[in-house]
C-alpha atoms as a PDB file:
ATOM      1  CA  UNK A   1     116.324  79.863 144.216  1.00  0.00           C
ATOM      2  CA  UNK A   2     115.361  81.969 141.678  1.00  0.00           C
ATOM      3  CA  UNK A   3     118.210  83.866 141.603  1.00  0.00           C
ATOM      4  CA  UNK A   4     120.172  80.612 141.232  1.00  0.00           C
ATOM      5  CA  UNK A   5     118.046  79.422 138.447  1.00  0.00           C
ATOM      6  CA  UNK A   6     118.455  82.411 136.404  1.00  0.00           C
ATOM      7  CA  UNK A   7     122.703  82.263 137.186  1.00  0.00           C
ATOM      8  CA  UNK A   8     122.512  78.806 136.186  1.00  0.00           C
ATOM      9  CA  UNK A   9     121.005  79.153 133.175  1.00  0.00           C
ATOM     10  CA  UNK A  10     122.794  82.588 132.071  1.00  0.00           C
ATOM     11  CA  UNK A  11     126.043  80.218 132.618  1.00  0.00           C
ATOM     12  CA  UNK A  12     124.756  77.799 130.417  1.00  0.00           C
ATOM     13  CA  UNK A  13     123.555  79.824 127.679  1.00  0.00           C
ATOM     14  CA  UNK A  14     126.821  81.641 127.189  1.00  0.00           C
ATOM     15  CA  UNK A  15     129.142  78.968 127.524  1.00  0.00           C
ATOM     16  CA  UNK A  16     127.036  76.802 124.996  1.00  0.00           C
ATOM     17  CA  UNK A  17     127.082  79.695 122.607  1.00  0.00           C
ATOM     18  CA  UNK A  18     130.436  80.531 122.631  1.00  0.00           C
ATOM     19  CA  UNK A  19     131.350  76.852 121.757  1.00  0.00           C
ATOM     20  CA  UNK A  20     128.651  76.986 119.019  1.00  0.00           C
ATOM     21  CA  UNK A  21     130.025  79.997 117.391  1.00  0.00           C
ATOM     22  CA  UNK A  22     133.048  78.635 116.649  1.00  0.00           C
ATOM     23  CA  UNK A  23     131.401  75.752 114.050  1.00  0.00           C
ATOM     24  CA  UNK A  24     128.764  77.388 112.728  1.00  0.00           C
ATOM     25  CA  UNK A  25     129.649  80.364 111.319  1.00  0.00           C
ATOM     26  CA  UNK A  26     126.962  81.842 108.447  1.00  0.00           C
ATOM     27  CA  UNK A  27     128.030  80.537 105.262  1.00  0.00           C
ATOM     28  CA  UNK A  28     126.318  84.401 104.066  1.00  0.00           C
ATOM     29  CA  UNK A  29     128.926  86.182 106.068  1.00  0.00           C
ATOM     30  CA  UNK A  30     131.420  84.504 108.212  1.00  0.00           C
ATOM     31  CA  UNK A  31     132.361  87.658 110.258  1.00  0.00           C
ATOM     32  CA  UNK A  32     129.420  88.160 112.029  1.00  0.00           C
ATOM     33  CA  UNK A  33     127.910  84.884 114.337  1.00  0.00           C
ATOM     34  CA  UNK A  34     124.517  83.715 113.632  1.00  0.00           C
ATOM     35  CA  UNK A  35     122.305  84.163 116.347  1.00  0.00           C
ATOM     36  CA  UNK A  36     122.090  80.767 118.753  1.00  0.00           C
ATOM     37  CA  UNK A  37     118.434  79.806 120.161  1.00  0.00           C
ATOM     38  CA  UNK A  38     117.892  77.348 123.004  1.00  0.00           C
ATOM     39  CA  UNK A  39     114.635  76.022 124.292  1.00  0.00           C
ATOM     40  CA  UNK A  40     114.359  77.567 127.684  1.00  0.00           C
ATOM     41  CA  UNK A  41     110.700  77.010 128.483  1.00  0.00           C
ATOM     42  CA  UNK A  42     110.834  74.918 131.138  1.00  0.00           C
ATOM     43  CA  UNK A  43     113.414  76.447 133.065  1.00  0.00           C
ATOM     44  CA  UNK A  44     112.555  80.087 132.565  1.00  0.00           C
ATOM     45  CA  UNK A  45     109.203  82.657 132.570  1.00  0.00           C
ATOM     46  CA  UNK A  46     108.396  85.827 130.902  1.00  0.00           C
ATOM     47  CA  UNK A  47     109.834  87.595 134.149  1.00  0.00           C
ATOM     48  CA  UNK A  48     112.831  85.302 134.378  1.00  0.00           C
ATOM     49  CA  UNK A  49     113.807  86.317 131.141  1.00  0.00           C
ATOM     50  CA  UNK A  50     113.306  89.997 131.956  1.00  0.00           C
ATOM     51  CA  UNK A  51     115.443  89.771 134.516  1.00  0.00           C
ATOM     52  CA  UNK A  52     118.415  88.440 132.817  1.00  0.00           C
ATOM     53  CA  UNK A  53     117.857  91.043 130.357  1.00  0.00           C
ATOM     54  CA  UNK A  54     118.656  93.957 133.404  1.00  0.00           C
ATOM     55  CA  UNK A  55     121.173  90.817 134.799  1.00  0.00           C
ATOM     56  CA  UNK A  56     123.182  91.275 131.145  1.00  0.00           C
ATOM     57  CA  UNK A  57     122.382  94.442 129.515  1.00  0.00           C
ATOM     58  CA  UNK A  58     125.623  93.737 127.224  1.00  0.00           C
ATOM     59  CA  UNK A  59     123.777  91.120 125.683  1.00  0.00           C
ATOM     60  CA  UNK A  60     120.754  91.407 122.879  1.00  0.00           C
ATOM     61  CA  UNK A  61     117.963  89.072 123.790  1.00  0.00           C
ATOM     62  CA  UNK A  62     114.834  87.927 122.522  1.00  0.00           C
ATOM     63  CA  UNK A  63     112.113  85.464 123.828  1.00  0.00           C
ATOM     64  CA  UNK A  64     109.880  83.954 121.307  1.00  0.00           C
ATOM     65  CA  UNK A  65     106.324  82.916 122.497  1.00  0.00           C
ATOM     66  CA  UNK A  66     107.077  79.794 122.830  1.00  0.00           C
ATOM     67  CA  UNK A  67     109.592  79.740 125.344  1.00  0.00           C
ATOM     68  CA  UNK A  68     113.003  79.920 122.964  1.00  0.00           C
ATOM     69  CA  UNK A  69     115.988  82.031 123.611  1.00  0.00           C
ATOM     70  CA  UNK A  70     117.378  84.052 121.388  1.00  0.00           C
ATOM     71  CA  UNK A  71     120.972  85.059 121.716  1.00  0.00           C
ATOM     72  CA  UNK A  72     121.579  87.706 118.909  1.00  0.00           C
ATOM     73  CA  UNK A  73     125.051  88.519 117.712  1.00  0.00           C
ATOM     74  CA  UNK A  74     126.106  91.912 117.206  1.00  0.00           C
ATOM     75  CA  UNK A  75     125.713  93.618 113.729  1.00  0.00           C
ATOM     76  CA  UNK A  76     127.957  94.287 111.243  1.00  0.00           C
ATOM     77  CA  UNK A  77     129.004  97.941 110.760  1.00  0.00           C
ATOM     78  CA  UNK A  78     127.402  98.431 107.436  1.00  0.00           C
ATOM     79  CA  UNK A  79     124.142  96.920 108.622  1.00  0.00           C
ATOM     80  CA  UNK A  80     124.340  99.101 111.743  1.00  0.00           C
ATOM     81  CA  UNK A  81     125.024 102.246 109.446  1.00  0.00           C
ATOM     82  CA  UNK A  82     121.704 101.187 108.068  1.00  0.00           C
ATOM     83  CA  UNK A  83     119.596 100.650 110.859  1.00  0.00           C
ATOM     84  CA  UNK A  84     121.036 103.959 112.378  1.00  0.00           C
ATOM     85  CA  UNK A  85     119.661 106.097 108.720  1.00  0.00           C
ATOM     86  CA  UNK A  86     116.627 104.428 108.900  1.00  0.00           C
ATOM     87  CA  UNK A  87     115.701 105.420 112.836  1.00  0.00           C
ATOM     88  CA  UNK A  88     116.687 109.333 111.777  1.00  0.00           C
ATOM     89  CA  UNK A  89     114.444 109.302 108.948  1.00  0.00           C
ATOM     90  CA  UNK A  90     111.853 107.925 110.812  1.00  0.00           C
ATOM     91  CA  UNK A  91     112.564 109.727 113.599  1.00  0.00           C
ATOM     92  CA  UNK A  92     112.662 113.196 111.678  1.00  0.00           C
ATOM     93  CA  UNK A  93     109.212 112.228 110.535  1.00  0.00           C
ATOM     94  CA  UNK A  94     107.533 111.483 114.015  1.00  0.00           C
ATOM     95  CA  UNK A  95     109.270 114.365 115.695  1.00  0.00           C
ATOM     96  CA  UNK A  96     107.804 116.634 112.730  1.00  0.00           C
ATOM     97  CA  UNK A  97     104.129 114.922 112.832  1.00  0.00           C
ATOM     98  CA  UNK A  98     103.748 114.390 116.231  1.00  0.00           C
ATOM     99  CA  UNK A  99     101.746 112.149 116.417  1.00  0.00           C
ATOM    100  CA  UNK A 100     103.745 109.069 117.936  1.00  0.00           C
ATOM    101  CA  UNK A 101     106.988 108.759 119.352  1.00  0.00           C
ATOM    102  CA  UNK A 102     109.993 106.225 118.058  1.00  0.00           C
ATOM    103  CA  UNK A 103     111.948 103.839 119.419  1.00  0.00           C
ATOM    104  CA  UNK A 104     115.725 102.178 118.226  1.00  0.00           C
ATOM    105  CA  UNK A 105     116.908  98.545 117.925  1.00  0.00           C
ATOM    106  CA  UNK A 106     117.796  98.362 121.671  1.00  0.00           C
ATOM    107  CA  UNK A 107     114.072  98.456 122.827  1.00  0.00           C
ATOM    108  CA  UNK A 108     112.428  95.557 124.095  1.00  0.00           C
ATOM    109  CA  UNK A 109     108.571  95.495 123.888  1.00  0.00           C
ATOM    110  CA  UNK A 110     106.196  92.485 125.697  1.00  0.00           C
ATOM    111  CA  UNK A 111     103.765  91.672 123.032  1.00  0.00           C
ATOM    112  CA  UNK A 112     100.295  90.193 123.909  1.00  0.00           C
ATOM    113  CA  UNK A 113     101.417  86.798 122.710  1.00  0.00           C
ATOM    114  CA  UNK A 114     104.033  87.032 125.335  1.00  0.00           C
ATOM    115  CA  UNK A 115     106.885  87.317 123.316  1.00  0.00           C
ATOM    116  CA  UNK A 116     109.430  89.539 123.644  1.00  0.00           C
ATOM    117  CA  UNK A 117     110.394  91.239 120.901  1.00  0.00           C
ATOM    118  CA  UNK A 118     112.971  94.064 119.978  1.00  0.00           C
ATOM    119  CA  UNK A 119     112.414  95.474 116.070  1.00  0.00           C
ATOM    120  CA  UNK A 120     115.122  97.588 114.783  1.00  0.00           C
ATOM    121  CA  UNK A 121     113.234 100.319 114.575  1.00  0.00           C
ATOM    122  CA  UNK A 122     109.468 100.760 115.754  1.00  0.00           C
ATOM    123  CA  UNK A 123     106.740 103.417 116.087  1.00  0.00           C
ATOM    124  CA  UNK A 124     103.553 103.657 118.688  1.00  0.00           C
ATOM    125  CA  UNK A 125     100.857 106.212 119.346  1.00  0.00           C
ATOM    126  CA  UNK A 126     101.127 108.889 121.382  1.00  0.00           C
ATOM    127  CA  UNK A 127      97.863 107.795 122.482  1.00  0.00           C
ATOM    128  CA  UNK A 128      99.196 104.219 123.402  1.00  0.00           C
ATOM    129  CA  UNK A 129     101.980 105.480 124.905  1.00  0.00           C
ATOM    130  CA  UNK A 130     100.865 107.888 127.115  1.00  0.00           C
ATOM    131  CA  UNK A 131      97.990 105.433 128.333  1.00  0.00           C
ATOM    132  CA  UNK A 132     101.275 103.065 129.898  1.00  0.00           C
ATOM    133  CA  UNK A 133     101.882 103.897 133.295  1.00  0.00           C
ATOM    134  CA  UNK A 134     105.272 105.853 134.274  1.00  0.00           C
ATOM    135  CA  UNK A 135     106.812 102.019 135.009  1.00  0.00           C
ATOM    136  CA  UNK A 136     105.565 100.543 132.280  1.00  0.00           C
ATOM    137  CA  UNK A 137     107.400 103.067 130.271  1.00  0.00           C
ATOM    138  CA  UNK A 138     110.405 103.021 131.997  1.00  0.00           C
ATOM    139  CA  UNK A 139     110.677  98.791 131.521  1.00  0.00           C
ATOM    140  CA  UNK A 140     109.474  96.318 128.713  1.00  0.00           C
ATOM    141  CA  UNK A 141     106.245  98.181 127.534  1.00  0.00           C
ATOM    142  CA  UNK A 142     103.901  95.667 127.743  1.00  0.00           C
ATOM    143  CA  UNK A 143     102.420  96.574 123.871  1.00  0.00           C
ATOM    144  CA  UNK A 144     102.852  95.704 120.200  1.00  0.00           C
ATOM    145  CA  UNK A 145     104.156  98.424 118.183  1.00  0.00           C
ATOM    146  CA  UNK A 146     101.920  99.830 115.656  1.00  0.00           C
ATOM    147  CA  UNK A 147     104.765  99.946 113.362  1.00  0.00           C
ATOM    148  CA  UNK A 148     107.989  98.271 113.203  1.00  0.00           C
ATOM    149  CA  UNK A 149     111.207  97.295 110.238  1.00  0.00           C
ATOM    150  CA  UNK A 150     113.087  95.035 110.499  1.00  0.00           C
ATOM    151  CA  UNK A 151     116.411  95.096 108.525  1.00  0.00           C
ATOM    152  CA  UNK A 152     117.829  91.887 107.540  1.00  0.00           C
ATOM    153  CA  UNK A 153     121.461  91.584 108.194  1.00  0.00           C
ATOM    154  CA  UNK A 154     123.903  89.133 106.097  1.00  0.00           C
ATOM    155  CA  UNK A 155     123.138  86.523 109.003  1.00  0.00           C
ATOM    156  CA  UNK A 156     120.289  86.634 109.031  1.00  0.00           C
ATOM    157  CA  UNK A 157     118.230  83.634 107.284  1.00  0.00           C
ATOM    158  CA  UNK A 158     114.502  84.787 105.552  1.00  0.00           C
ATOM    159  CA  UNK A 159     111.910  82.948 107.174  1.00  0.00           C
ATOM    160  CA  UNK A 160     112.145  83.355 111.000  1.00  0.00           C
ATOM    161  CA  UNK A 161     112.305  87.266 110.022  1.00  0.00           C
ATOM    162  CA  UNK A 162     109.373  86.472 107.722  1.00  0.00           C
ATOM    163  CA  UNK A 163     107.566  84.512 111.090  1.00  0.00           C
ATOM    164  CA  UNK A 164     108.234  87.503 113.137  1.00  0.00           C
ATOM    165  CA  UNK A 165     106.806  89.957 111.178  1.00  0.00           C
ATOM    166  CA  UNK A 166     103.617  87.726 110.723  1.00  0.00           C
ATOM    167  CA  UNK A 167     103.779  87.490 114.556  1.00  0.00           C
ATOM    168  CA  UNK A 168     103.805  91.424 114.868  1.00  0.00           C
ATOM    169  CA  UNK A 169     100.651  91.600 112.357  1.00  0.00           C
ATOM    170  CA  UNK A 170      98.737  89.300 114.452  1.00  0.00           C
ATOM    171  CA  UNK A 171      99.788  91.049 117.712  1.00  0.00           C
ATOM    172  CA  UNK A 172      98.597  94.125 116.517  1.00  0.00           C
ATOM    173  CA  UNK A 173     100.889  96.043 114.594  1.00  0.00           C
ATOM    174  CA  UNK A 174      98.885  98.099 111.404  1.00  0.00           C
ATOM    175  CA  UNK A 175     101.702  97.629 109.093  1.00  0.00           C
ATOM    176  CA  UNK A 176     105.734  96.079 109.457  1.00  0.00           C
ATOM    177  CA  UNK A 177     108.292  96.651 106.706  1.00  0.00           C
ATOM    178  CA  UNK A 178     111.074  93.837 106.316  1.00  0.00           C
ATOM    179  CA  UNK A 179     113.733  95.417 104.550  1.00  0.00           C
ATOM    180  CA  UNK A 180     116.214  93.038 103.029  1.00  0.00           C
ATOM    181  CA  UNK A 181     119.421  95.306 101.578  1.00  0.00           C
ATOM    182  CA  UNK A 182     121.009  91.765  99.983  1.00  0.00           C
ATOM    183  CA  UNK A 183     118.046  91.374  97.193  1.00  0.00           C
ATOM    184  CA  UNK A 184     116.763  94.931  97.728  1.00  0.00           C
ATOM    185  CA  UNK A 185     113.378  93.827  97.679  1.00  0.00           C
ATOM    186  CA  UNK A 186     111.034  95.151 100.977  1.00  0.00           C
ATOM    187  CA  UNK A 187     108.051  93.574 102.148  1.00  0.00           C
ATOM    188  CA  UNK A 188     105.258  95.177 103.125  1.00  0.00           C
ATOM    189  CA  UNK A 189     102.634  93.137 105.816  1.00  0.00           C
ATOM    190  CA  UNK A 190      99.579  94.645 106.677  1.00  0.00           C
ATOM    191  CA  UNK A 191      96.223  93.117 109.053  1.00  0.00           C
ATOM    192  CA  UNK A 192      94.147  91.193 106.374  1.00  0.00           C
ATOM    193  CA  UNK A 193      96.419  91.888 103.311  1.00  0.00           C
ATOM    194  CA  UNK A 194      98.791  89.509 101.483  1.00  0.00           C
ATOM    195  CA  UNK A 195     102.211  90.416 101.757  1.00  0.00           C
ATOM    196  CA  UNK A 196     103.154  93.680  99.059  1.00  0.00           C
ATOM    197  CA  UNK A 197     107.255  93.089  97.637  1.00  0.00           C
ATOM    198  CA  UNK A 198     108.647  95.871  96.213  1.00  0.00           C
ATOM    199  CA  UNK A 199     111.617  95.322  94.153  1.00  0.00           C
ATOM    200  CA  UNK A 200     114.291  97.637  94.401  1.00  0.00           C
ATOM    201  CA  UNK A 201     112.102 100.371  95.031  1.00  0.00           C
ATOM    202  CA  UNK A 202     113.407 104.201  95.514  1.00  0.00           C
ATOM    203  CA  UNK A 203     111.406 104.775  98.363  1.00  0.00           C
ATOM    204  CA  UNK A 204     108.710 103.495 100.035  1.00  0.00           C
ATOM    205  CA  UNK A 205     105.638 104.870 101.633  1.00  0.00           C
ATOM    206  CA  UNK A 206     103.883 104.606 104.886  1.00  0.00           C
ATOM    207  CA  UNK A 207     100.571 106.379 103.808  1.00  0.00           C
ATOM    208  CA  UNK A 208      97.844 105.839 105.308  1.00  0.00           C
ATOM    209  CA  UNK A 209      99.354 104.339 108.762  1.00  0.00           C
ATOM    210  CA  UNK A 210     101.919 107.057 108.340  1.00  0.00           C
ATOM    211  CA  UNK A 211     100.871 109.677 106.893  1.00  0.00           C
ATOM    212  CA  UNK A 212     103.314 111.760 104.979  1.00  0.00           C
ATOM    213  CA  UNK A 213     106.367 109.264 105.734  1.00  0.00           C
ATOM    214  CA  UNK A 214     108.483 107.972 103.138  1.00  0.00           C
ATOM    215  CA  UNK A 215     111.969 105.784 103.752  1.00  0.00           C
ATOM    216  CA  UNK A 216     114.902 106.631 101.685  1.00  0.00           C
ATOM    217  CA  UNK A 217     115.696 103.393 101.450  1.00  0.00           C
ATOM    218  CA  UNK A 218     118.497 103.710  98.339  1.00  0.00           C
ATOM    219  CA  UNK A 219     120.483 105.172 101.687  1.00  0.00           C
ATOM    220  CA  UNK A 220     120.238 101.681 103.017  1.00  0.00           C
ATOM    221  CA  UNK A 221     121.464  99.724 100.225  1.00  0.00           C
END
C-alpha cells in the first residue's frame, strides 16, 4: 500500500507540474520554471517523502515542515556557475582549516523541525558529523547545518528564501548567508541578531563562526 501511495502521488505531482509550468512561467526569467509546491501532508510522511527522493533521484525535492512539496526546477547556467564558485571557496577554506567538512546543493539534511531541507551550499562540525552514525551519514543526516547560503536564482521570489533562512536560525544553524546576485545585496542571519544587509559588498566575512573565511562574492555577481 505504501508503495502504491507513494506511485500515486509521484504520478500526480509530476503530471500537475508539468501542466503548471506551461502558464506560469516567472515573469523575472521566463527560461527557467518556478518551482511548484503542493500540500502533501495528508497523504505523505517524513519517510514517504524520503523515499521518493531515492524513488526519483533526477528530481530536486524539498519538504517544508509543514507538510508542502517542493518541486524545484533546475538552475540556470549562470546561477549554477555561481553556486559551483561559491562551494570551492568554501570548500578550499574547510579543507585548509579543518575543522568541518562541506557539503553542495544536492544534499538533503532532516532538520529538527522536520523539514527537509537542501541549502546550496552548507557547512557542519567535524564534531557533529562524526557523532552521526555510518547510516546516518550515508542518508538524510538527521541535523541542521551550522552554516548554510543560499543563492537566489532569477526565479526565485524573496520571502520564502527569507522564511527558510529564519527556519535554519531557529533550527540551529550559528549563522546563514542569503546571497541575492540580482540587487547584490547579502544578508547575514545570525541566533538573536537582526538581520545584517550588506550592499554590494566585496567580500564578506564569516569570522567568528568561520574563522578566517571570506566569500569572493564579486565572482558571483
Amino acid at each position: 500500500m505504501a508503495v502504491l501511495l507513494r506511485l500515486l502521488v509521484s504520478r500526480t505531482i509530476l503530471d500537475n507540474w508539468k501542466r503548471t509550468m506551461s502558464t506560469i512561467l516567472s515573469p523575472i526569467d521566463s527560461h527557467v520554471p518556478p518551482n511548484f509546491i503542493v500540500d502533501v501532508h495528508s497523504v505523505l510522511t517524513g519517510k514517504d517523502f524520503d523515499q521518493l527522493v531515492r524513488d526519483n533521484p533526477e528530481l530536486r525535492m524539498e519538504l517544508t515542515a509543514t507538510g508542502e512539496l517542493i518541486l524545484m526546477s533546475p538552475t540556470g547556467s549562470k546561477t549554477g556557475l555561481s553556486n559551483a564558485e561559491l562551494n570551492r571557496q568554501l570548500g578550499n577554506w574547510a579543507k585548509a582549516n579543518r575543522s568541518g567538512v562541506v557539503f553542495d546543493s544536492s544534499t538533503l539534511f532532516v532538520l529538527p523541525n522536520g523539514a527537509r531541507r537542501s541549502p546550496d551550499a552548507s557547512w557542519v562540525t567535524r564534531k557533529r558529523w562524526e557523532a552521526l552514525t555510518a547510516e546516518e551519514q550515508d542518508g538524510f543526516a538527521p541535523l541542521c547545518p551550522d552554516f548554510v547560503i543560499e543563492l537566489r536564482s532569477r526565479s526565485d521570489n524573496l520571502p520564502p528564501l527569507e522564511d527558510k533562512m529564519i527556519e535554519y536560525i531557529a533550527n540551529g544553524a550559528l549563522m546563514a548567508w542569503l546571497i541575492d546576485p540580482l540587487r547584490k545585496w547579502v544578508y547575514i542571519y545570525r541566533p538573536n541578531r537582526t538581520t545584517e544587509i550588506l550592499e554590494d559588498p566585496d567580500a564578506v566575512s564569516g569570522d567568528p563562526e568561520l574563522p578566517g573565511f571570506r566569500l569572493d562574492v564579486r565572482e558571483l555577481w
